[in-house]
PDB file of N, CA and C in Angstrom:
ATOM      1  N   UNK A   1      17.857 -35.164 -27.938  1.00  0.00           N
ATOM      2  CA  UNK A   1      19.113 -34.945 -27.226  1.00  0.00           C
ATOM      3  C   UNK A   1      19.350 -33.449 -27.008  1.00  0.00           C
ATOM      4  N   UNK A   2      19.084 -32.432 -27.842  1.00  0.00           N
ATOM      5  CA  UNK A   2      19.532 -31.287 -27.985  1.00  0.00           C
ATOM      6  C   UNK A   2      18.111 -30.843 -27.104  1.00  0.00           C
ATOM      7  N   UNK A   3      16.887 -30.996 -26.995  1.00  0.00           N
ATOM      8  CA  UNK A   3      16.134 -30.628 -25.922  1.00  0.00           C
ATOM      9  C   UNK A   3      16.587 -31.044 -24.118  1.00  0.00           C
ATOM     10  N   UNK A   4      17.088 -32.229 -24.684  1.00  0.00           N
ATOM     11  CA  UNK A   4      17.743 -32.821 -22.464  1.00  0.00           C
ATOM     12  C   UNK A   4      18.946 -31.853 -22.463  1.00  0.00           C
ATOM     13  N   UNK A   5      19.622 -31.462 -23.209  1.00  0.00           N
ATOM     14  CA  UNK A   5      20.480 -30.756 -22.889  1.00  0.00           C
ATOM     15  C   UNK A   5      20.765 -29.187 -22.813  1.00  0.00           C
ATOM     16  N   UNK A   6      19.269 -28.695 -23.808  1.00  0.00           N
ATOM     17  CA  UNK A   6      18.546 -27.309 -22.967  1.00  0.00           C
ATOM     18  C   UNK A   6      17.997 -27.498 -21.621  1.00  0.00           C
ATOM     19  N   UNK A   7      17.873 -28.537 -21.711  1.00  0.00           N
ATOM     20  CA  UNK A   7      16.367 -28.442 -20.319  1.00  0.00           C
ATOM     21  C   UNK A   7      17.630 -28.494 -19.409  1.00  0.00           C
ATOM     22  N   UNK A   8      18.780 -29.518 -19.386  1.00  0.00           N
ATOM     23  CA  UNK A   8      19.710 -29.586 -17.949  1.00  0.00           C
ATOM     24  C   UNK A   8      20.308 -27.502 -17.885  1.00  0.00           C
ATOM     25  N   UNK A   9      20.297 -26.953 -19.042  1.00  0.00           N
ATOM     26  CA  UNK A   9      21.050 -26.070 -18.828  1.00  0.00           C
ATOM     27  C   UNK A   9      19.849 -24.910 -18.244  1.00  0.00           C
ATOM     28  N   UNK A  10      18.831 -25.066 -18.345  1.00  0.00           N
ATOM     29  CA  UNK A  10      17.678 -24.097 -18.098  1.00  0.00           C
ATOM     30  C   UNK A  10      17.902 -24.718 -16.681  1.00  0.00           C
ATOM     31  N   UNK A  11      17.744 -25.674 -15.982  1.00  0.00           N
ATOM     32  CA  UNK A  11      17.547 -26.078 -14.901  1.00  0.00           C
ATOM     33  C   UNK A  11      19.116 -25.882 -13.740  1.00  0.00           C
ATOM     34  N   UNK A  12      19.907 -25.786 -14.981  1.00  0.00           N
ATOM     35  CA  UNK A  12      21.191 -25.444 -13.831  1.00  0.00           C
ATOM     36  C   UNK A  12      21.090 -23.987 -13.254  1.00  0.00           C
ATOM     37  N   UNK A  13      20.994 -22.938 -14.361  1.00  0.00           N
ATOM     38  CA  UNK A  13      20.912 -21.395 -14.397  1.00  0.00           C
ATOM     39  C   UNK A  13      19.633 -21.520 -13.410  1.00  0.00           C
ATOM     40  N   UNK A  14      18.937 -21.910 -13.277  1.00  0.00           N
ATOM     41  CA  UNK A  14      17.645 -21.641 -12.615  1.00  0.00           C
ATOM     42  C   UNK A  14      18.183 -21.736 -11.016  1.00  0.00           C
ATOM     43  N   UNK A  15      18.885 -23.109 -10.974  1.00  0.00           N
ATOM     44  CA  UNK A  15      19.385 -22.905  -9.544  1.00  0.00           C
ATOM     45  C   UNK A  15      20.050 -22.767  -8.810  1.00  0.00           C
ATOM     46  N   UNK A  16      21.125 -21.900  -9.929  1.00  0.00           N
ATOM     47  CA  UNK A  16      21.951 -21.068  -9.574  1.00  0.00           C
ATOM     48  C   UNK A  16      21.327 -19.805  -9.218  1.00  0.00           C
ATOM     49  N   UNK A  17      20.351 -18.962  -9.885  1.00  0.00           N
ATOM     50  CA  UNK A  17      19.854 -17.691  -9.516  1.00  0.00           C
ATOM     51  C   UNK A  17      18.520 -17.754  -8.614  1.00  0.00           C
ATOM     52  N   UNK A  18      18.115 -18.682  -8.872  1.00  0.00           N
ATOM     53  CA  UNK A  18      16.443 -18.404  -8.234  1.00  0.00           C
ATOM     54  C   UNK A  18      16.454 -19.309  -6.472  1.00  0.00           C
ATOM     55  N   UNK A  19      17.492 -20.032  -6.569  1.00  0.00           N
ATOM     56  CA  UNK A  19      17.090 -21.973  -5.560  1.00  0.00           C
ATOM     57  C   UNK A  19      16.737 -21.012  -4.036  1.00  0.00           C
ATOM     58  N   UNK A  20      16.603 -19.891  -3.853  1.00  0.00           N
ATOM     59  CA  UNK A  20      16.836 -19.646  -2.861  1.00  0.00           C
ATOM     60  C   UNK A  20      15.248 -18.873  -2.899  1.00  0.00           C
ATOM     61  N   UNK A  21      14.481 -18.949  -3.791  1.00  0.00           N
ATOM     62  CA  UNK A  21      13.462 -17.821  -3.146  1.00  0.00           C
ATOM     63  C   UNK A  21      12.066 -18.640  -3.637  1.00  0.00           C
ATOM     64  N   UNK A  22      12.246 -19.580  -4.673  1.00  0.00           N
ATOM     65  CA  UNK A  22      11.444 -20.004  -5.594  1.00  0.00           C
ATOM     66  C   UNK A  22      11.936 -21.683  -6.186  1.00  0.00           C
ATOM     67  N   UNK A  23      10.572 -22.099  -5.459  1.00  0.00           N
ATOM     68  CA  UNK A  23      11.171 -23.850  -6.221  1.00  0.00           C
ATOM     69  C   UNK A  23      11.196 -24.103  -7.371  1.00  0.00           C
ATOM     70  N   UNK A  24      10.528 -23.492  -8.024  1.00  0.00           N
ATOM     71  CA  UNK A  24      10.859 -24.083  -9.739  1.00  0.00           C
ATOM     72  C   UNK A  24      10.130 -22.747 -10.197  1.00  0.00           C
ATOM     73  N   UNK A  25       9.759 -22.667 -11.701  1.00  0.00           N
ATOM     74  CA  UNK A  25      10.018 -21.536 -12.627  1.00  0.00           C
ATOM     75  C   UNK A  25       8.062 -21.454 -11.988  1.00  0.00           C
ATOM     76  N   UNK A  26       7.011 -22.696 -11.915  1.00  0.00           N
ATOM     77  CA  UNK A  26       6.210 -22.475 -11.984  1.00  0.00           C
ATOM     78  C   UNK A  26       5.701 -21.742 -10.341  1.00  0.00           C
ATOM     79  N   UNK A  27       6.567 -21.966  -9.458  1.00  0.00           N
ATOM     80  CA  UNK A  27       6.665 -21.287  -8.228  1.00  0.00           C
ATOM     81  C   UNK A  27       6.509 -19.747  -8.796  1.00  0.00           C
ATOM     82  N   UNK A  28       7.696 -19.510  -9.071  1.00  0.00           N
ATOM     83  CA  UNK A  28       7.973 -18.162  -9.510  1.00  0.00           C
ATOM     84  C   UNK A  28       6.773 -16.944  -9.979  1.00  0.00           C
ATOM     85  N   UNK A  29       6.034 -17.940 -11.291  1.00  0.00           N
ATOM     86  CA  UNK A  29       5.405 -17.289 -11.983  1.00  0.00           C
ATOM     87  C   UNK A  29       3.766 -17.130 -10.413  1.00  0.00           C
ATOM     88  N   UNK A  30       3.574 -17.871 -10.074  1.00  0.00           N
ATOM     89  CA  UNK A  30       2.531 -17.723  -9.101  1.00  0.00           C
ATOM     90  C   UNK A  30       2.756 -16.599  -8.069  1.00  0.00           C
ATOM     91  N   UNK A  31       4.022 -16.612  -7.965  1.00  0.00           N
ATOM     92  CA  UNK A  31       4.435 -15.313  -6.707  1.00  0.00           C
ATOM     93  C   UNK A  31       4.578 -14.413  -7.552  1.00  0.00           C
ATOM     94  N   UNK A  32       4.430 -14.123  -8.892  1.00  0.00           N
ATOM     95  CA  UNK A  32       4.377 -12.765  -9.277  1.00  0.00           C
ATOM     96  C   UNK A  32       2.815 -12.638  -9.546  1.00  0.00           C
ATOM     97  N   UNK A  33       2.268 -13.368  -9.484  1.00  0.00           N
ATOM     98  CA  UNK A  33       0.923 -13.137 -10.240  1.00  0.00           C
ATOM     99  C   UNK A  33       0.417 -13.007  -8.840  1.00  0.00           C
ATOM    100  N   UNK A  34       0.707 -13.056  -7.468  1.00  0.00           N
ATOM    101  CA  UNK A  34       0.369 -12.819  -6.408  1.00  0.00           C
ATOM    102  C   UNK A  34       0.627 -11.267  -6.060  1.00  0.00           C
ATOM    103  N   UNK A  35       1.909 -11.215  -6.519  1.00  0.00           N
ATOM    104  CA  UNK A  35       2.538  -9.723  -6.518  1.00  0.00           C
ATOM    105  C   UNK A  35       1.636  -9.111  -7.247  1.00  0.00           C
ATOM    106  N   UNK A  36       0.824  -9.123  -8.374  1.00  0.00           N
ATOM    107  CA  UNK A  36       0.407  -8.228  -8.717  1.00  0.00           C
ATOM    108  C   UNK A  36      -0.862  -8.291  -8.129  1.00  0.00           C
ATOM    109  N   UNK A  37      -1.683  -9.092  -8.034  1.00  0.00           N
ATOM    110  CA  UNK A  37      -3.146  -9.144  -7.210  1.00  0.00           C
ATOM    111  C   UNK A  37      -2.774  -8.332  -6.184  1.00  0.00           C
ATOM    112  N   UNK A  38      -1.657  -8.680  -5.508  1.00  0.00           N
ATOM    113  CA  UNK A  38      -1.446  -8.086  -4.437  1.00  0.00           C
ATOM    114  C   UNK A  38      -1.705  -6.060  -4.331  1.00  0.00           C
ATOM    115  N   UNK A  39      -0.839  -5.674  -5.342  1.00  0.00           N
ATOM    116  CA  UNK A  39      -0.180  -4.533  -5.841  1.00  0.00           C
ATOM    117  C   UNK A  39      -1.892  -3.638  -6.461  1.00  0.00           C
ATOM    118  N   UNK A  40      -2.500  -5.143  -7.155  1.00  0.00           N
ATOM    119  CA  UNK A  40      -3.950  -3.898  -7.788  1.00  0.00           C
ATOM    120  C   UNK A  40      -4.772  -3.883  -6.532  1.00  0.00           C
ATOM    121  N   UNK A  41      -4.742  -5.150  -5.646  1.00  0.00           N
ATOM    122  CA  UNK A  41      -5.505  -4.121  -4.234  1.00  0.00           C
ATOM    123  C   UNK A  41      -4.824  -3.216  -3.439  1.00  0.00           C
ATOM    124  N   UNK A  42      -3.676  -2.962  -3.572  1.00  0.00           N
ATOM    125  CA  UNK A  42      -3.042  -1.922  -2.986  1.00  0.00           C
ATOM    126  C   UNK A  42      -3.891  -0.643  -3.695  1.00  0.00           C
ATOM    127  N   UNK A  43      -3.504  -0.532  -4.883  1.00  0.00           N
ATOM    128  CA  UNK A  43      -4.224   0.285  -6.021  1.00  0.00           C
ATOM    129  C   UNK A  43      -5.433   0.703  -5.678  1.00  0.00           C
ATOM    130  N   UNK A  44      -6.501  -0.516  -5.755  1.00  0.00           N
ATOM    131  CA  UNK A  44      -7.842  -0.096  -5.606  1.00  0.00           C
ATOM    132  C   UNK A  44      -7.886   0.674  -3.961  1.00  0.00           C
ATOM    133  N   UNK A  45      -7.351  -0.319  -2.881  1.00  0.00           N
ATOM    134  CA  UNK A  45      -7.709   1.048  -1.449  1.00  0.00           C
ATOM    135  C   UNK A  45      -7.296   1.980  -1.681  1.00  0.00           C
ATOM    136  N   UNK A  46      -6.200   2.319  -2.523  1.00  0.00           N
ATOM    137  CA  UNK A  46      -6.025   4.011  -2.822  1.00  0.00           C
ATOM    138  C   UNK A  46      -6.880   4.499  -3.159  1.00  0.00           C
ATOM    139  N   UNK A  47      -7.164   3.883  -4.209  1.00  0.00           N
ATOM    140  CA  UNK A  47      -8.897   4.701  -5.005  1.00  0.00           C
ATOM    141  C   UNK A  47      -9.775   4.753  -4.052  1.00  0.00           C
ATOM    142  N   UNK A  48     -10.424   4.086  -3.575  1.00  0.00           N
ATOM    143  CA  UNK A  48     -11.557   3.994  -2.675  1.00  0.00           C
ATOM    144  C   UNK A  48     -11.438   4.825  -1.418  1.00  0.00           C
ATOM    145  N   UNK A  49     -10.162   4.940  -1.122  1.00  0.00           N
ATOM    146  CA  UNK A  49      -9.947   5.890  -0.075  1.00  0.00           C
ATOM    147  C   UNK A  49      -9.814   7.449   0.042  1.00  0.00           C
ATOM    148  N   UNK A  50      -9.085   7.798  -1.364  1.00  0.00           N
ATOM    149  CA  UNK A  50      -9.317   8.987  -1.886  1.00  0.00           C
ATOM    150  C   UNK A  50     -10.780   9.175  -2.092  1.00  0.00           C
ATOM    151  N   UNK A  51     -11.500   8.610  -2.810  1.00  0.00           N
ATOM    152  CA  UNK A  51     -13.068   8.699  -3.242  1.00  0.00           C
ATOM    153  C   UNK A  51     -13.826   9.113  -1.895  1.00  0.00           C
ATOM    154  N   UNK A  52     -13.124   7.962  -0.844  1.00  0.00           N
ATOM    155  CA  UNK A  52     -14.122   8.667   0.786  1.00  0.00           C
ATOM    156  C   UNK A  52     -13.543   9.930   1.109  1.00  0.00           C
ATOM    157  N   UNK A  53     -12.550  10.407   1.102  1.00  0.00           N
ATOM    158  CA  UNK A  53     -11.785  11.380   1.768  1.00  0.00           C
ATOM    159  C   UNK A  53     -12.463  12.613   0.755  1.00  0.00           C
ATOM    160  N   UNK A  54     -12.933  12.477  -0.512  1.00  0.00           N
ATOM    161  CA  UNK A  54     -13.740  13.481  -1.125  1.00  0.00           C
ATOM    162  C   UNK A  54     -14.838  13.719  -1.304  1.00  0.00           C
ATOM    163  N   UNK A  55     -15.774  12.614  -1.003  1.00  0.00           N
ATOM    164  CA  UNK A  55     -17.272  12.523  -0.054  1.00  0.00           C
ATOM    165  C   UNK A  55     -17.018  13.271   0.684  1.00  0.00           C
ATOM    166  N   UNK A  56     -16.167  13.023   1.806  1.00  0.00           N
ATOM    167  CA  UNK A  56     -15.980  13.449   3.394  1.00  0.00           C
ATOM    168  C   UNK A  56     -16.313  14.926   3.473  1.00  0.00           C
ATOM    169  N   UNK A  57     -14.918  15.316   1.998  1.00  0.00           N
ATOM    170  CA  UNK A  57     -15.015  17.104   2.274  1.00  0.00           C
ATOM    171  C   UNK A  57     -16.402  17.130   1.428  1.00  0.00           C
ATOM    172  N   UNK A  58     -17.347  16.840   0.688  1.00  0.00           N
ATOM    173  CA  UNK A  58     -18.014  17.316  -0.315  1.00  0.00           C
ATOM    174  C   UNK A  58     -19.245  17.589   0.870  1.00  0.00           C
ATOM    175  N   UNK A  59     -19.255  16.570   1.909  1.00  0.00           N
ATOM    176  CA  UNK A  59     -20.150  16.556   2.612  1.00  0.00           C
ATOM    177  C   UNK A  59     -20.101  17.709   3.651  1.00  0.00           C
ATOM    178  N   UNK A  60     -18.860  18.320   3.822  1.00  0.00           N
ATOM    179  CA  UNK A  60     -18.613  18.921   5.269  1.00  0.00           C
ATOM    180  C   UNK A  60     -18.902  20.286   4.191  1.00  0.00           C
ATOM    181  N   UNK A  61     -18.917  20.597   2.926  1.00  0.00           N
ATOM    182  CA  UNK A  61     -19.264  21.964   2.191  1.00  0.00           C
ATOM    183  C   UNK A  61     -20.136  21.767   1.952  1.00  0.00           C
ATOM    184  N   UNK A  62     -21.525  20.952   1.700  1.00  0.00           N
ATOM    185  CA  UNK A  62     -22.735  20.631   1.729  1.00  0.00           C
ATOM    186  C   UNK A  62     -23.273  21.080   3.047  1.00  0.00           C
ATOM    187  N   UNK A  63     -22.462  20.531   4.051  1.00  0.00           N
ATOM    188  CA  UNK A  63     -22.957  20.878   5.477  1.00  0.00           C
ATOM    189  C   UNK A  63     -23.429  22.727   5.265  1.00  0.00           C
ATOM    190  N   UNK A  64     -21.809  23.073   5.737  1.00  0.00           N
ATOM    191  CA  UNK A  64     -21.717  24.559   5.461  1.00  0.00           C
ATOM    192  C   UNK A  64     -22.601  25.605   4.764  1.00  0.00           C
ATOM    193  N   UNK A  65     -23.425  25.230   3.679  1.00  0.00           N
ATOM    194  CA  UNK A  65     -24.278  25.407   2.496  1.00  0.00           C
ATOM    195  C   UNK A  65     -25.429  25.708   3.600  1.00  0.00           C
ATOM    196  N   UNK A  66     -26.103  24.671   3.663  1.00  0.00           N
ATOM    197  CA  UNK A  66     -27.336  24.430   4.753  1.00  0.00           C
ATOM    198  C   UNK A  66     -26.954  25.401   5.895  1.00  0.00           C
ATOM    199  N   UNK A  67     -26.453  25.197   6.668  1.00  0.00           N
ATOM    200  CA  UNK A  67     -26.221  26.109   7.441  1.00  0.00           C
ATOM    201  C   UNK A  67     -26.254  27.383   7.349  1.00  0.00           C
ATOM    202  N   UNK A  68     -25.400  28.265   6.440  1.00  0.00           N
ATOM    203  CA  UNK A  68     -25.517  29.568   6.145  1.00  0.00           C
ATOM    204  C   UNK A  68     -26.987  29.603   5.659  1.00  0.00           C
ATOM    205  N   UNK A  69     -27.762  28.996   4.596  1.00  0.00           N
ATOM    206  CA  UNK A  69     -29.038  29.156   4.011  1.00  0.00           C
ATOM    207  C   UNK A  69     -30.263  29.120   5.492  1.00  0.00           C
ATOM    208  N   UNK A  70     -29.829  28.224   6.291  1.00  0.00           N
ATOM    209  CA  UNK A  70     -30.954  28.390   7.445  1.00  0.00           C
ATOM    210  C   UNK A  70     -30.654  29.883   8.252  1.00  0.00           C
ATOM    211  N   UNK A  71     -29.462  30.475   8.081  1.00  0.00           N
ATOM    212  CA  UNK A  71     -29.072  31.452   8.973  1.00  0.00           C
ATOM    213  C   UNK A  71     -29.988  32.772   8.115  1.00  0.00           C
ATOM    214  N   UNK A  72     -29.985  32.784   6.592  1.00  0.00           N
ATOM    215  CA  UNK A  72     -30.141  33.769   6.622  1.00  0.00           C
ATOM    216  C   UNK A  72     -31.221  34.003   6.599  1.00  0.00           C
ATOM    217  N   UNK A  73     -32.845  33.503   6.667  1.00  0.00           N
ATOM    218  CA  UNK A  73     -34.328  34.162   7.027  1.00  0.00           C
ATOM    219  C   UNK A  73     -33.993  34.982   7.995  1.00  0.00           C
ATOM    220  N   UNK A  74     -33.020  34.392   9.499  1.00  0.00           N
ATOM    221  CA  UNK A  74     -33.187  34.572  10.707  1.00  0.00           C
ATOM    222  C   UNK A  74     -32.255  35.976  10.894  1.00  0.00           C
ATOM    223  N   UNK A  75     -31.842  35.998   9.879  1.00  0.00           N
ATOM    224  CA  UNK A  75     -30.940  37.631   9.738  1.00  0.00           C
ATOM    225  C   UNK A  75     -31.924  37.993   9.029  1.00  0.00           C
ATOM    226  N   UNK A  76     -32.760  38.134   7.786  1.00  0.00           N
ATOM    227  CA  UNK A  76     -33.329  39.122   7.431  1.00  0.00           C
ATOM    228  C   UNK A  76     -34.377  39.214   8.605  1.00  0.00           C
ATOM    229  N   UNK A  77     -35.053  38.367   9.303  1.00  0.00           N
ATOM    230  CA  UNK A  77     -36.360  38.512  10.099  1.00  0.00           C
ATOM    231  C   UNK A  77     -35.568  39.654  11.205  1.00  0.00           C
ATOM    232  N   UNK A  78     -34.107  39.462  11.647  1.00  0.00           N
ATOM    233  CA  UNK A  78     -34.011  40.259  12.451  1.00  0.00           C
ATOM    234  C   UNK A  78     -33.751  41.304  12.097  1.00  0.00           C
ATOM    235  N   UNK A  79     -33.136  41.973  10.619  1.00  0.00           N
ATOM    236  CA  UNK A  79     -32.697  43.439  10.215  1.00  0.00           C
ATOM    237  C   UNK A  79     -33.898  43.718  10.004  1.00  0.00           C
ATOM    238  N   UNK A  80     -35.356  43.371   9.897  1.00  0.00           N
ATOM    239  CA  UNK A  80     -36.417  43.918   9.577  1.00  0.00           C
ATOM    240  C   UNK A  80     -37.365  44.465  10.806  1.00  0.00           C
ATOM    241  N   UNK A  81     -37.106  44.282  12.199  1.00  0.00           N
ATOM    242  CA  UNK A  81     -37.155  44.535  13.335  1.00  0.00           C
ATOM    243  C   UNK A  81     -36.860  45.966  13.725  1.00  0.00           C
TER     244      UNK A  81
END
């Protein structure tokens, strides 16, 4: 008796606050556990996107590197002229 009469009172409060977004408690718990799947791939494209965006530059100062190093034989060959 004292459990039917938690359960009616868990079930009144419930649809008084929730009846509008979420059918029952086990609704609920699935849309948060969505929310968060959701939220750690938000997370991870951050990571992964920062990670390219620092390839990107590591590559464009790698570039730069090569470049100056091919330039300079072609300056000493010419100050030796």
């Amino acid at each position: 008796e004292c459990a039917e009469n938690m359960s009616f009172r868990v079930d009144k409060a419930w649809r008084q606050r929730c009846s509008q977004r979420f059918r029952n408690i086990l609704d609920m718990v699935a849309k948060k556990a969505d929310h968060s799947v959701l939220r750690l791939l938000q997370i991870s494209q951050q990571h992964i996107e920062s990670q390219l965006e620092r390839v990107k530059h590591e590559r464009e100062l790698w570039k730069e590197v090569v470049e100056r190093r091919q330039q300079q034989p072609l300056q000493l060959a010419l100050s030796m002229k």
